[in-house]
N, C-alpha and C. Protein backbone atom coordinates (compact mmCIF):
# COMPACT_ATOMS: atom_id res chain seq x y z
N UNK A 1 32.12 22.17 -35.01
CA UNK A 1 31.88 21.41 -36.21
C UNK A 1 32.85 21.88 -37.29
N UNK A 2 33.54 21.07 -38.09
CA UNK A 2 34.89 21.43 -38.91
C UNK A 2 34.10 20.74 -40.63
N UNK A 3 34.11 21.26 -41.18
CA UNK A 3 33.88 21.10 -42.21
C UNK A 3 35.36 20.93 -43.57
N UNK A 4 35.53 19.63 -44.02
CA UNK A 4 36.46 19.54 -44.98
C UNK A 4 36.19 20.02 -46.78
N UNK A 5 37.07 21.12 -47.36
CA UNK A 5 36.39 20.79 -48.05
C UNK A 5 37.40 20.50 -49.61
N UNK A 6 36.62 19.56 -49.92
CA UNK A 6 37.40 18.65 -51.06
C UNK A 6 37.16 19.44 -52.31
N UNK A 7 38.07 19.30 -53.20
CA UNK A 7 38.72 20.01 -54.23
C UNK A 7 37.53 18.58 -55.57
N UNK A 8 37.10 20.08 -55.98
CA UNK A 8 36.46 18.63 -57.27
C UNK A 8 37.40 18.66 -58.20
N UNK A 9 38.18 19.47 -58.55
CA UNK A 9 39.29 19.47 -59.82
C UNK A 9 39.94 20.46 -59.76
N UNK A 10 40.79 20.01 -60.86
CA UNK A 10 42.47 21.07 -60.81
C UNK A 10 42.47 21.61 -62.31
N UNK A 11 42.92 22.73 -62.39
CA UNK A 11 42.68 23.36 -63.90
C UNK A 11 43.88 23.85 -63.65
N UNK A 12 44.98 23.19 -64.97
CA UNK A 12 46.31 23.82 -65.23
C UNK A 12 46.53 24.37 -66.23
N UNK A 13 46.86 25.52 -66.59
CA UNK A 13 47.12 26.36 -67.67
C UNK A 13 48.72 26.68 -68.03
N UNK A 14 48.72 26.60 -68.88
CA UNK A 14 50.27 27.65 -69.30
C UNK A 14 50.26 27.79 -70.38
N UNK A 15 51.09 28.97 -70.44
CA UNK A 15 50.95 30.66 -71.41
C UNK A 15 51.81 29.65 -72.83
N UNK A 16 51.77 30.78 -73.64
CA UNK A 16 51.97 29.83 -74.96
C UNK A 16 53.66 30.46 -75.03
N UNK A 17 54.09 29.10 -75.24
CA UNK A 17 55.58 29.86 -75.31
C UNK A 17 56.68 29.81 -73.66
N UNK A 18 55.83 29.20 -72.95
CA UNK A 18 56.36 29.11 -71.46
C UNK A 18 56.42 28.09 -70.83
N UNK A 19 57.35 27.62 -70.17
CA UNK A 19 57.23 26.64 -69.38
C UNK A 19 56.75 26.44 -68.07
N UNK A 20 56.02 27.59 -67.79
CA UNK A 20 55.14 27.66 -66.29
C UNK A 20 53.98 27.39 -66.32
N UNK A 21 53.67 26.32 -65.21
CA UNK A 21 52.16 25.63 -65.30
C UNK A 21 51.94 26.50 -64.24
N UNK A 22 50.67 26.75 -64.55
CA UNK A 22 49.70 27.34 -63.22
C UNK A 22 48.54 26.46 -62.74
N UNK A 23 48.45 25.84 -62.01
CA UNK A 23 47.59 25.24 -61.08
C UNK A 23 46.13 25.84 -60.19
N UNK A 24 45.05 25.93 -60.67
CA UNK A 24 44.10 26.68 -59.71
C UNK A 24 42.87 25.25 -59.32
N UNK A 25 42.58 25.61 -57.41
CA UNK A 25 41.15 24.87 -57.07
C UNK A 25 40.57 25.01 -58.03
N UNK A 26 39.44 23.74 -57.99
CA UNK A 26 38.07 24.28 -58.20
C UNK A 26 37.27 23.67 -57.27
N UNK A 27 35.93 24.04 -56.46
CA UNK A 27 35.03 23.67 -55.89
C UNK A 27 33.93 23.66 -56.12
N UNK A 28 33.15 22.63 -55.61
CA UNK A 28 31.79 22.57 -56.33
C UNK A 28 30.44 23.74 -54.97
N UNK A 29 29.90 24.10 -55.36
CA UNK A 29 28.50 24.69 -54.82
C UNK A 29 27.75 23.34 -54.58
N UNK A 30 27.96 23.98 -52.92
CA UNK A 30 26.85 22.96 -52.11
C UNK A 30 25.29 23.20 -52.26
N UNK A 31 25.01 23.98 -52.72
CA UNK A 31 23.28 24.12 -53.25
C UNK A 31 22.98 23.48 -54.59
N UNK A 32 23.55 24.60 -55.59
CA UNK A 32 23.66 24.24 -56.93
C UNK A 32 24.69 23.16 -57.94
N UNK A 33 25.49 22.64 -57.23
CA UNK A 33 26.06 21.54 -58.08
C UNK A 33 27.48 22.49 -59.03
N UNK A 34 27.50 23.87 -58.83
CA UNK A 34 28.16 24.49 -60.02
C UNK A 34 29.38 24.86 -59.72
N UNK A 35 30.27 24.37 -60.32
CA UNK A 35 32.21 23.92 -60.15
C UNK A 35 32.76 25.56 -60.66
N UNK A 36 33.15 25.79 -59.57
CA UNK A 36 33.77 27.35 -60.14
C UNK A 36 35.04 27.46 -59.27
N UNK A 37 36.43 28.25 -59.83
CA UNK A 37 37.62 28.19 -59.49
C UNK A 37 37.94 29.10 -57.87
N UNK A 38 38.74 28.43 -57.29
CA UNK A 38 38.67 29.16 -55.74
C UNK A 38 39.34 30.02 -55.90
N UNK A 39 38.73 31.29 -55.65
CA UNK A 39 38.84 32.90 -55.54
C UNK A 39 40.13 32.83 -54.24
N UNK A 40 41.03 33.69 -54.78
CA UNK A 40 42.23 33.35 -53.37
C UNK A 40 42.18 34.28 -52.66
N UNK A 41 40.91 34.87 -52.26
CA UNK A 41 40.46 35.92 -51.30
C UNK A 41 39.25 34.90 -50.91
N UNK A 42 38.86 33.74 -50.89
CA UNK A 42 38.38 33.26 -50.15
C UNK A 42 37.17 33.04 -51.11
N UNK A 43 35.93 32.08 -50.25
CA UNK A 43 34.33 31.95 -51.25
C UNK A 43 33.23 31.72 -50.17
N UNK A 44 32.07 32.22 -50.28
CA UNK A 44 30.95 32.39 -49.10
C UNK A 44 30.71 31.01 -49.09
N UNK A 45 30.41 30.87 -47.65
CA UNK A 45 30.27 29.80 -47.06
C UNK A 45 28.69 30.07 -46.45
N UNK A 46 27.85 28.81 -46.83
CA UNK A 46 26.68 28.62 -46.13
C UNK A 46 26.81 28.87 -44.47
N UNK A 47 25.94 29.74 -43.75
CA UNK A 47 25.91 29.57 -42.42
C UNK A 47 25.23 28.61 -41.42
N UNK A 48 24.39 27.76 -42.69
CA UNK A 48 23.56 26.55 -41.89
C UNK A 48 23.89 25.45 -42.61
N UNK A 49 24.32 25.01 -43.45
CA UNK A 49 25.29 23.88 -43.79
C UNK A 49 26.88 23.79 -43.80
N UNK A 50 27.03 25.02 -43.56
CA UNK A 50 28.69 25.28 -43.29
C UNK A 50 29.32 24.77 -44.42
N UNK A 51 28.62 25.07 -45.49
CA UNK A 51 29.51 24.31 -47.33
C UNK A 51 29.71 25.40 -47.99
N UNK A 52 30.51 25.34 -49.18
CA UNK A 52 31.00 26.72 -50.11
C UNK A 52 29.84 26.78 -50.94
N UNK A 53 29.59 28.23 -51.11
CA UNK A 53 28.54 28.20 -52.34
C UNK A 53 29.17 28.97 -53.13
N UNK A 54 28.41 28.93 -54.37
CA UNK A 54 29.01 29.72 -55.67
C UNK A 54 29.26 31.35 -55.72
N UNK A 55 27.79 31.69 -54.71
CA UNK A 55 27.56 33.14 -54.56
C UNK A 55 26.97 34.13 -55.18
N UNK A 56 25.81 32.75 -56.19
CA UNK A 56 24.67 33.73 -56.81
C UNK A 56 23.86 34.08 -55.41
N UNK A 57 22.28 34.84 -55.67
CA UNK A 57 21.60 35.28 -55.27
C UNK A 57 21.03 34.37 -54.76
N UNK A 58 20.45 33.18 -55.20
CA UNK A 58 19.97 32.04 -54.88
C UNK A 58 20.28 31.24 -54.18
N UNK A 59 21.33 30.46 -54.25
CA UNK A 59 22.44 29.85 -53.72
C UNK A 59 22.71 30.56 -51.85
N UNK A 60 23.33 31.96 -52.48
CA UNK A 60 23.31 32.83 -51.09
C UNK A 60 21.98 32.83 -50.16
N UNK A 61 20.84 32.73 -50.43
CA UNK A 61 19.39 32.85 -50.02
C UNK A 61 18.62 31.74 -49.13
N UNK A 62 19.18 30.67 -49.77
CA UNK A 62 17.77 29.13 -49.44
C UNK A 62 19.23 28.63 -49.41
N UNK A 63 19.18 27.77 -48.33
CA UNK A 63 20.24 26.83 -47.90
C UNK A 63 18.89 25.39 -47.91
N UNK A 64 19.23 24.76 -49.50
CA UNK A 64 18.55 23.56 -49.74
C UNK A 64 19.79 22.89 -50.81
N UNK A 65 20.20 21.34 -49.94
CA UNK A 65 21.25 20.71 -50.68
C UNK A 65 21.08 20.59 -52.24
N UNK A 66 22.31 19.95 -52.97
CA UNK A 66 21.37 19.67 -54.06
C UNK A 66 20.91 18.49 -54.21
N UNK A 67 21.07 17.41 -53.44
CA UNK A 67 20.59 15.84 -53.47
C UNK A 67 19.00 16.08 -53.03
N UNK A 68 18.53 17.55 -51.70
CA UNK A 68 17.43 17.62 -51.46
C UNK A 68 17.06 18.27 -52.38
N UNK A 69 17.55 19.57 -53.44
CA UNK A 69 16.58 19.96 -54.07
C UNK A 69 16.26 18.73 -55.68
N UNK A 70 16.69 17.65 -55.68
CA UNK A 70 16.40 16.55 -57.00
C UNK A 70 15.81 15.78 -56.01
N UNK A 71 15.54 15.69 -54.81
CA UNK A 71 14.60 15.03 -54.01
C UNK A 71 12.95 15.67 -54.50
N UNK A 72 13.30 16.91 -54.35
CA UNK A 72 11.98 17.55 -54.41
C UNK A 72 11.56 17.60 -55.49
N UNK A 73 12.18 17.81 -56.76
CA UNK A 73 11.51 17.49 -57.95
C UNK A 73 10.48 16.36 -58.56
N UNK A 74 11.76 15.27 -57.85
CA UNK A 74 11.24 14.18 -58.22
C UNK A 74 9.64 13.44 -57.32
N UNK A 75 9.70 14.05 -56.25
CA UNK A 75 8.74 13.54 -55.60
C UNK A 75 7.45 14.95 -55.97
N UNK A 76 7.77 15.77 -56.40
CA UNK A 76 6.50 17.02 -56.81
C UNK A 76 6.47 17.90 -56.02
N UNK A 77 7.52 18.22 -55.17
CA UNK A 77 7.53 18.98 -53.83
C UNK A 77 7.97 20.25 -54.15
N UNK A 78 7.69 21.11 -53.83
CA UNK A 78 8.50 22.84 -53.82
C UNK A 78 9.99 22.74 -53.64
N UNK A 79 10.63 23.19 -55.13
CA UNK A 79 11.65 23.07 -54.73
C UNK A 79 12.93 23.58 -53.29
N UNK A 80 12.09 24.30 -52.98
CA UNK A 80 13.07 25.14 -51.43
C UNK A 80 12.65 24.20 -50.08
N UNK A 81 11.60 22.94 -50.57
CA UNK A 81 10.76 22.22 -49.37
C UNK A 81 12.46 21.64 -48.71
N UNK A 82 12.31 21.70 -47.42
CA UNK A 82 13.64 21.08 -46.80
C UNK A 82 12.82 20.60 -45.21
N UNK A 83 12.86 19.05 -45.50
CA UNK A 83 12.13 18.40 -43.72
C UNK A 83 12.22 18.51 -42.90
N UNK A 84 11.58 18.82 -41.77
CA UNK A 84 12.06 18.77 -40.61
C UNK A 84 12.44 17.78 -39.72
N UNK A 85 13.35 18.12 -39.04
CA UNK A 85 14.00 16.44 -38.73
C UNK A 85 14.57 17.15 -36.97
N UNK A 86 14.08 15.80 -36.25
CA UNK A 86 13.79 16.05 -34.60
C UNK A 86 15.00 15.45 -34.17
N UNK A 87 15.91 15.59 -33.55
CA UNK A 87 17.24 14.57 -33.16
C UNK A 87 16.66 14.07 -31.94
N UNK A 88 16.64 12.92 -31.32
CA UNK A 88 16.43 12.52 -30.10
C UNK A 88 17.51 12.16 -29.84
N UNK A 89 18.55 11.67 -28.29
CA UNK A 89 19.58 11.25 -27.68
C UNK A 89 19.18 9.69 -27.67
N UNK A 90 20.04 9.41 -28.00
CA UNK A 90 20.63 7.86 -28.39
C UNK A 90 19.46 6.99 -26.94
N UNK A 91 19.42 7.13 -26.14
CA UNK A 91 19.48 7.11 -24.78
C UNK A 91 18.22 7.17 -24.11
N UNK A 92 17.56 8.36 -24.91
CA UNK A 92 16.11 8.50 -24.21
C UNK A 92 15.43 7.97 -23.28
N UNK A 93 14.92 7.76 -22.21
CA UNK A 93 13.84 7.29 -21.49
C UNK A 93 14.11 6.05 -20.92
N UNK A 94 15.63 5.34 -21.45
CA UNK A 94 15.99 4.81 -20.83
C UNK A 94 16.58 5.03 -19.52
N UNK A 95 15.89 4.63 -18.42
CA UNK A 95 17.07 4.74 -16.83
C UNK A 95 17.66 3.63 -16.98
């Protein structure tokens, strides 16, 4: 399983007095929604959604999206509630 992962924005800076732009990622946190610049030693990656997280405590802890955790709000659910979901083969029981 290959996971892509897309750049939410580009933050260019240059020094006052210089003509060098500096260019840095930024990526968003697949739990929390929160856009922080890519560390060029790399950024923790979820082991059960295989997405970048920010690398608080939280974030690092409960692997709950953030579309599921505004699922759960909105419906009154615990926010860490995440469904269980059964895959069956396309195919089943058919001979």
């Amino acid at each position: 399983m290959t996971t892509q992962i897309y750049e939410s924005a580009v933050v260019e800076t240059q020094e006052f007095g210089s003509d060098k732009i500096t260019r840095q990622k930024m990526v968003m946190c697949i739990h929390c929604g929160m856009h922080f610049l890519e560390p060029r030693d790399g950024f923790f990656f979820c082991d059960s959604c295989v997405g970048p997280v920010c690398g608080s405590k939280n974030c690092r802890e409960k692997c709950v999206h953030l579309e599921q955790w505004m699922e759960n709000l909105e419906a009154g659910r615990p926010e860490d509630y995440k469904p269980s979901r059964i895959f069956v083969p396309f195919n089943y029981g058919i001979r």
